[in-house]
N, C-alpha and C. Protein backbone atom coordinates (compact mmCIF):
# COMPACT_ATOMS: atom_id res chain seq x y z
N UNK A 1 -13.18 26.78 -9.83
CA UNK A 1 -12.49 25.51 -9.99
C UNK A 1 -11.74 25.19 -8.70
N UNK A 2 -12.24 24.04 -8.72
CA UNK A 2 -10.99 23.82 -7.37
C UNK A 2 -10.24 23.12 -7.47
N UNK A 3 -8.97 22.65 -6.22
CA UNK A 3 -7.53 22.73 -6.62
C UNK A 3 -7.41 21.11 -7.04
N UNK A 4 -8.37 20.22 -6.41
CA UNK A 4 -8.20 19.22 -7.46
C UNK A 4 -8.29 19.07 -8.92
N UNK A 5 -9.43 19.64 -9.14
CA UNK A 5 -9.93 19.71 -10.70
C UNK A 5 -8.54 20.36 -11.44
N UNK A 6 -7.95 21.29 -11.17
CA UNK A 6 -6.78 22.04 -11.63
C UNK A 6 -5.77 21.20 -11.52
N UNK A 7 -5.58 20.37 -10.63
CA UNK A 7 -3.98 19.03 -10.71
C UNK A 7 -4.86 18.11 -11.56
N UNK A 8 -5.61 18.16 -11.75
CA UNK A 8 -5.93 16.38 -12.29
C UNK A 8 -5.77 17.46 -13.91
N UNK A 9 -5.39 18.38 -14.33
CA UNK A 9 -5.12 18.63 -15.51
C UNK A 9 -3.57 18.76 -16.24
N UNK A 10 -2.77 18.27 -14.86
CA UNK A 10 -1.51 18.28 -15.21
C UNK A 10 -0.65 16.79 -15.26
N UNK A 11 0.23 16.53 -16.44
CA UNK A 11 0.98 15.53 -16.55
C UNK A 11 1.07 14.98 -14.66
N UNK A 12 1.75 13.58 -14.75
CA UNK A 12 2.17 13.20 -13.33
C UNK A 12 3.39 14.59 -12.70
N UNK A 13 4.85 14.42 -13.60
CA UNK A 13 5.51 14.58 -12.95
C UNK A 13 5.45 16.01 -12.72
N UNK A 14 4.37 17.00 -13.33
CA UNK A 14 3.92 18.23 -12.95
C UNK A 14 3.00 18.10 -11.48
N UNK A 15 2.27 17.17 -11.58
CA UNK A 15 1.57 17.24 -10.23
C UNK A 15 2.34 17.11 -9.30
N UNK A 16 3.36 15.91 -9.39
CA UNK A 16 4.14 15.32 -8.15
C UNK A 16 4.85 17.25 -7.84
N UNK A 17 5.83 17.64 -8.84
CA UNK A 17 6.49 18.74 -8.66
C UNK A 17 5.49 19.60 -7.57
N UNK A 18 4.50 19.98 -8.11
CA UNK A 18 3.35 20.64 -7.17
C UNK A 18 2.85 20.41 -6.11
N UNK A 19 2.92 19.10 -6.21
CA UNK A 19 2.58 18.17 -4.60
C UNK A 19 3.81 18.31 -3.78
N UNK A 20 5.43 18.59 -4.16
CA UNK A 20 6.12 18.69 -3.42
C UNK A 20 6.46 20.04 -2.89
N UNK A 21 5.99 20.87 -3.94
CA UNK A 21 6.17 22.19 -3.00
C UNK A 21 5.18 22.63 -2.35
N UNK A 22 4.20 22.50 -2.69
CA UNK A 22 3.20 22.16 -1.41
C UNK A 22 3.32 21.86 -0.04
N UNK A 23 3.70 20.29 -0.42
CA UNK A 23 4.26 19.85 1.29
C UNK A 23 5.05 20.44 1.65
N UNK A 24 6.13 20.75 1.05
CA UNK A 24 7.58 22.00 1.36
C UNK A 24 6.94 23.07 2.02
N UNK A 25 6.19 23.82 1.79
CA UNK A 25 5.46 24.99 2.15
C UNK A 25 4.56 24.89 3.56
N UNK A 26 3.79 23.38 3.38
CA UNK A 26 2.92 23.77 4.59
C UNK A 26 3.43 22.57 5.43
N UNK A 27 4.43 21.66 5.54
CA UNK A 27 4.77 20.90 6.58
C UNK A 27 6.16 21.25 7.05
N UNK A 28 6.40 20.71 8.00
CA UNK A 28 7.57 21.08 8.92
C UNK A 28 8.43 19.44 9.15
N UNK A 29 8.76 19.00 8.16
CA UNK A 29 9.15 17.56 8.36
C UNK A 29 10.55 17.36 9.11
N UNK A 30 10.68 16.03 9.85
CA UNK A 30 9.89 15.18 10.10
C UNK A 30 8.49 15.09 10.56
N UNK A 31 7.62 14.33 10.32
CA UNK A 31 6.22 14.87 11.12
C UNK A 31 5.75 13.39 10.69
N UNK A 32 4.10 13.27 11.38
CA UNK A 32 3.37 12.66 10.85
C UNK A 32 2.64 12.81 9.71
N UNK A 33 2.36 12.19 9.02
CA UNK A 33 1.37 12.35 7.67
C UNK A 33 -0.19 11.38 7.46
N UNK A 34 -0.86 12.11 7.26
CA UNK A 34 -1.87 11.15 6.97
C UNK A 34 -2.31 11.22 5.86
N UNK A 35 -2.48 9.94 5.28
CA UNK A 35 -2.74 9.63 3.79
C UNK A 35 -3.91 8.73 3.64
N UNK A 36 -4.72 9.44 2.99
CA UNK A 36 -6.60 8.46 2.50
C UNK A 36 -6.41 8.02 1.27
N UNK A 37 -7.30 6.24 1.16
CA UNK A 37 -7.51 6.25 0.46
C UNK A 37 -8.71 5.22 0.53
N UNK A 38 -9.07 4.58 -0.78
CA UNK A 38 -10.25 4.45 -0.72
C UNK A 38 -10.34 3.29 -1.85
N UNK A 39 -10.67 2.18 -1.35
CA UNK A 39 -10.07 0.81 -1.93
C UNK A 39 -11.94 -0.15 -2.28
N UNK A 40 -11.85 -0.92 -2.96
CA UNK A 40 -13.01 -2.08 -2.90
C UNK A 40 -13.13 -2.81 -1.64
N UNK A 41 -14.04 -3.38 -0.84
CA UNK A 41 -13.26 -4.21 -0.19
C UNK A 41 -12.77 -5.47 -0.27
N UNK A 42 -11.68 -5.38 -0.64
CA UNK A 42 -10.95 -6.48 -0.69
C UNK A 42 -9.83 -6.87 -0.39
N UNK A 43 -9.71 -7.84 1.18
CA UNK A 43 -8.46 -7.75 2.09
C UNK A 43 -7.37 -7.79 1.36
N UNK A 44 -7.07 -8.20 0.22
CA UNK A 44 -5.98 -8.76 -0.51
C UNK A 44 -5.18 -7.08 -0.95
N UNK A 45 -6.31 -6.29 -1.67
CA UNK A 45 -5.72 -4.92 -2.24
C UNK A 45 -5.39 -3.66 -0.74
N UNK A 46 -6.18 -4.09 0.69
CA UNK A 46 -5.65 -3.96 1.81
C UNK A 46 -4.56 -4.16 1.91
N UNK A 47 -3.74 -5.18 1.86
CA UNK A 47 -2.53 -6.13 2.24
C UNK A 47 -1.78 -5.37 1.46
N UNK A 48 -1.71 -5.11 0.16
CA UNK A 48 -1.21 -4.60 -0.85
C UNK A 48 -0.71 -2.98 -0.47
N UNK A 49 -1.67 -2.17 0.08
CA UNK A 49 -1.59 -0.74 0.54
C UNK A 49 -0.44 -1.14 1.56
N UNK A 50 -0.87 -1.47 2.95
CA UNK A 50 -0.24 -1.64 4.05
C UNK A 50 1.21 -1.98 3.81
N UNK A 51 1.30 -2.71 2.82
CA UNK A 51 2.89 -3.66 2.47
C UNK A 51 3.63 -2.24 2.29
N UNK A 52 3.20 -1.44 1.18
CA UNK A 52 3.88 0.15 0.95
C UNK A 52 4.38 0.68 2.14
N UNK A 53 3.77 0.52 3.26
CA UNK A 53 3.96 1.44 4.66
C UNK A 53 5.34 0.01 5.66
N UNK A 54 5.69 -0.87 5.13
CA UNK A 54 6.24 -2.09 5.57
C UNK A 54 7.35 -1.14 6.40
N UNK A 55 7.70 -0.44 5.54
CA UNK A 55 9.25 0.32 6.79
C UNK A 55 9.30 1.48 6.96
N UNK A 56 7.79 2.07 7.28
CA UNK A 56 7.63 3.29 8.16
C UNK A 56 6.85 3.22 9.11
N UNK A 57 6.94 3.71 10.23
CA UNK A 57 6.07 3.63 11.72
C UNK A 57 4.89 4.30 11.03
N UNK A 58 3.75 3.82 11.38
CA UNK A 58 2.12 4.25 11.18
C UNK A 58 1.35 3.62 11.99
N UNK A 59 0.25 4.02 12.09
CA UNK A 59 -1.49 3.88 12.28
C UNK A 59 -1.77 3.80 11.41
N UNK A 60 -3.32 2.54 11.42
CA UNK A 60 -4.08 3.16 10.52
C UNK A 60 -5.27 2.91 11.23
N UNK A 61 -6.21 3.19 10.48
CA UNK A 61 -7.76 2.66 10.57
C UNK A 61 -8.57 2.99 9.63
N UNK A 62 -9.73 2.06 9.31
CA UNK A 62 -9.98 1.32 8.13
C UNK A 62 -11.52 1.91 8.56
N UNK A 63 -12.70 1.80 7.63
CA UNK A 63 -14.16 2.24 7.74
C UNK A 63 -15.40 1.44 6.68
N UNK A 64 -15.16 0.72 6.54
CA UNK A 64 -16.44 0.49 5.55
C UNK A 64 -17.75 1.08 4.95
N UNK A 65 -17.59 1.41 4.11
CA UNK A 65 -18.95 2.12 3.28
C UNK A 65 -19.93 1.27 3.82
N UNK A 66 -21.73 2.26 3.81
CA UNK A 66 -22.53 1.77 4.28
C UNK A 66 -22.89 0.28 3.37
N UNK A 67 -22.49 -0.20 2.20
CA UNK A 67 -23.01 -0.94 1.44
C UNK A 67 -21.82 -2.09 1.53
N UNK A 68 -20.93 -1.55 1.77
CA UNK A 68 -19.72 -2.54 2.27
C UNK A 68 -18.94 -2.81 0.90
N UNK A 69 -18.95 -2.02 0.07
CA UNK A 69 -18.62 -2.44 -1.30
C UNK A 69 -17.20 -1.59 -1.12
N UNK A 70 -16.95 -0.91 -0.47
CA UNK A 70 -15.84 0.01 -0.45
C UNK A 70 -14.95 0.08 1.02
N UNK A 71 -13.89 0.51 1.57
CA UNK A 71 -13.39 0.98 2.47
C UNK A 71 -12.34 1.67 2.52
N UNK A 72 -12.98 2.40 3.39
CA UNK A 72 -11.76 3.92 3.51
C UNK A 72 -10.62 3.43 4.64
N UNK A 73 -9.49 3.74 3.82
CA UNK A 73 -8.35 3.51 4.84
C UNK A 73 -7.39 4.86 5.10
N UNK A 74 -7.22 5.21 6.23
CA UNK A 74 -6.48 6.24 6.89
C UNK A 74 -5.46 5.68 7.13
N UNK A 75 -3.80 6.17 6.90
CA UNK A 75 -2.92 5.70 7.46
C UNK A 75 -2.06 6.98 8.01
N UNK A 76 -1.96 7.02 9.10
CA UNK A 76 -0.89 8.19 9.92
C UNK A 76 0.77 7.54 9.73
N UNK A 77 1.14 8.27 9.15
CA UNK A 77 2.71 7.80 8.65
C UNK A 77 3.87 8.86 9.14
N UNK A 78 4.58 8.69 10.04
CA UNK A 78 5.89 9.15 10.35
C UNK A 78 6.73 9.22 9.32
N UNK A 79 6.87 10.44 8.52
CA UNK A 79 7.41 10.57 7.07
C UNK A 79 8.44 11.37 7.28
N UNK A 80 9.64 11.36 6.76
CA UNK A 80 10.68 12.23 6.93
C UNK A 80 11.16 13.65 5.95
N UNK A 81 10.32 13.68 4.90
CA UNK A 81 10.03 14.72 4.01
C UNK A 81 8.74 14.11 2.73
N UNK A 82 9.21 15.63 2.16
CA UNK A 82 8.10 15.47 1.02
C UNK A 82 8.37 14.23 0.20
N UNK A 83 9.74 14.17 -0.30
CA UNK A 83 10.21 13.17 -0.96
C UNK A 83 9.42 11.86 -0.74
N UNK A 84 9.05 11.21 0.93
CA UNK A 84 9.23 9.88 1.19
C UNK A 84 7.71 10.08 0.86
N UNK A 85 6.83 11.37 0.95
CA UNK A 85 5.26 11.42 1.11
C UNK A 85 5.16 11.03 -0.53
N UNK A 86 5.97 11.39 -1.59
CA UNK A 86 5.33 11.53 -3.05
C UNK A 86 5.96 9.97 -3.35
N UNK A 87 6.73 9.15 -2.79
CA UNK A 87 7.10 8.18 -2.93
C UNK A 87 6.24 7.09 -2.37
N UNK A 88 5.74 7.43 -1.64
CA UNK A 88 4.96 6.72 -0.84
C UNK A 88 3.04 6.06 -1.58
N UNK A 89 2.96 7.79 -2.17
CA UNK A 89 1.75 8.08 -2.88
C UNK A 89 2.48 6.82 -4.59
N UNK A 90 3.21 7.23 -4.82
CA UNK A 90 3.42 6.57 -6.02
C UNK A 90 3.26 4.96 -6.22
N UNK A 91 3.58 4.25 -5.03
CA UNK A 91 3.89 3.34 -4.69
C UNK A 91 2.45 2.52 -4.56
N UNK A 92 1.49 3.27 -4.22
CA UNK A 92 -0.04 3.40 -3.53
C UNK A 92 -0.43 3.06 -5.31
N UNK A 93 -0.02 3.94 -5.88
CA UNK A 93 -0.74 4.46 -7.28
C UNK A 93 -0.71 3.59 -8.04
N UNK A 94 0.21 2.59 -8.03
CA UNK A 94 1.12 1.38 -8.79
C UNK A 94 -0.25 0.13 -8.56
N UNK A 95 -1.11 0.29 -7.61
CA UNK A 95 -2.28 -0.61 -7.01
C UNK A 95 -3.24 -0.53 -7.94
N UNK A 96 -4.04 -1.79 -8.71
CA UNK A 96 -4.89 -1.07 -9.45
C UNK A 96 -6.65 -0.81 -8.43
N UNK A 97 -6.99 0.15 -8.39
CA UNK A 97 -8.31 0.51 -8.12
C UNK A 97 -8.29 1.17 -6.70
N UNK A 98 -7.37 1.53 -6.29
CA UNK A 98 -6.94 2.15 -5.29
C UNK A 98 -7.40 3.99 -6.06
N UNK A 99 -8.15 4.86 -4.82
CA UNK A 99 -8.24 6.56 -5.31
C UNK A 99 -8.35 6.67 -4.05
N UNK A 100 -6.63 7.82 -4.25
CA UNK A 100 -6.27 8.45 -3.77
C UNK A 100 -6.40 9.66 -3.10
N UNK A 101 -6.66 10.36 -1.71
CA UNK A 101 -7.32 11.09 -1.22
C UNK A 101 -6.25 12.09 -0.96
């Protein structure tokens, strides 16, 4: 089993808990973060992601599936702990049809 299949079996605020000691463990914050995800394409639910990142310094860049029905968006985010990363993800999550990488 792998470690997704094993979180996607736990309530949210068990995952988030897990997702934060996680990051606690393997990042050294402040740092950059990069966060995938993976949207329809449709500039509007774009606009929608990006707005989340409105008052943190980032990159991103964007990829279109070969069929164009989808696009992957990368965003490199200057995050100041785990906190702002699971806040950030939540915020993402609130989008409908947005999956999360």
């Amino acid at each position: 089993m792998n470690i997704i299949e094993n979180e996607g079996n736990k309530n949210p605020e068990e995952f988030y808990a897990s997702l934060k000691e996680k990051l606690d463990h393997t990042h050294n914050f402040p740092e950059d973060y990069l966060f995938k995800f993976i949207v329809i394409s449709d500039e509007s639910k774009h606009t929608e992601i990006f707005r989340v990142f409105d008052d943190v310094k980032f990159t991103l860049s964007t990829r279109d599936s070969s069929n164009g029905k989808y696009t992957s968006i990368s965003i490199n985010a200057f995050v100041m702990d785990s906190d702002q990363v699971i806040s950030l993800y939540k915020e993402v999550g609130k989008i409908e049809g947005v999956m999360m990488l």
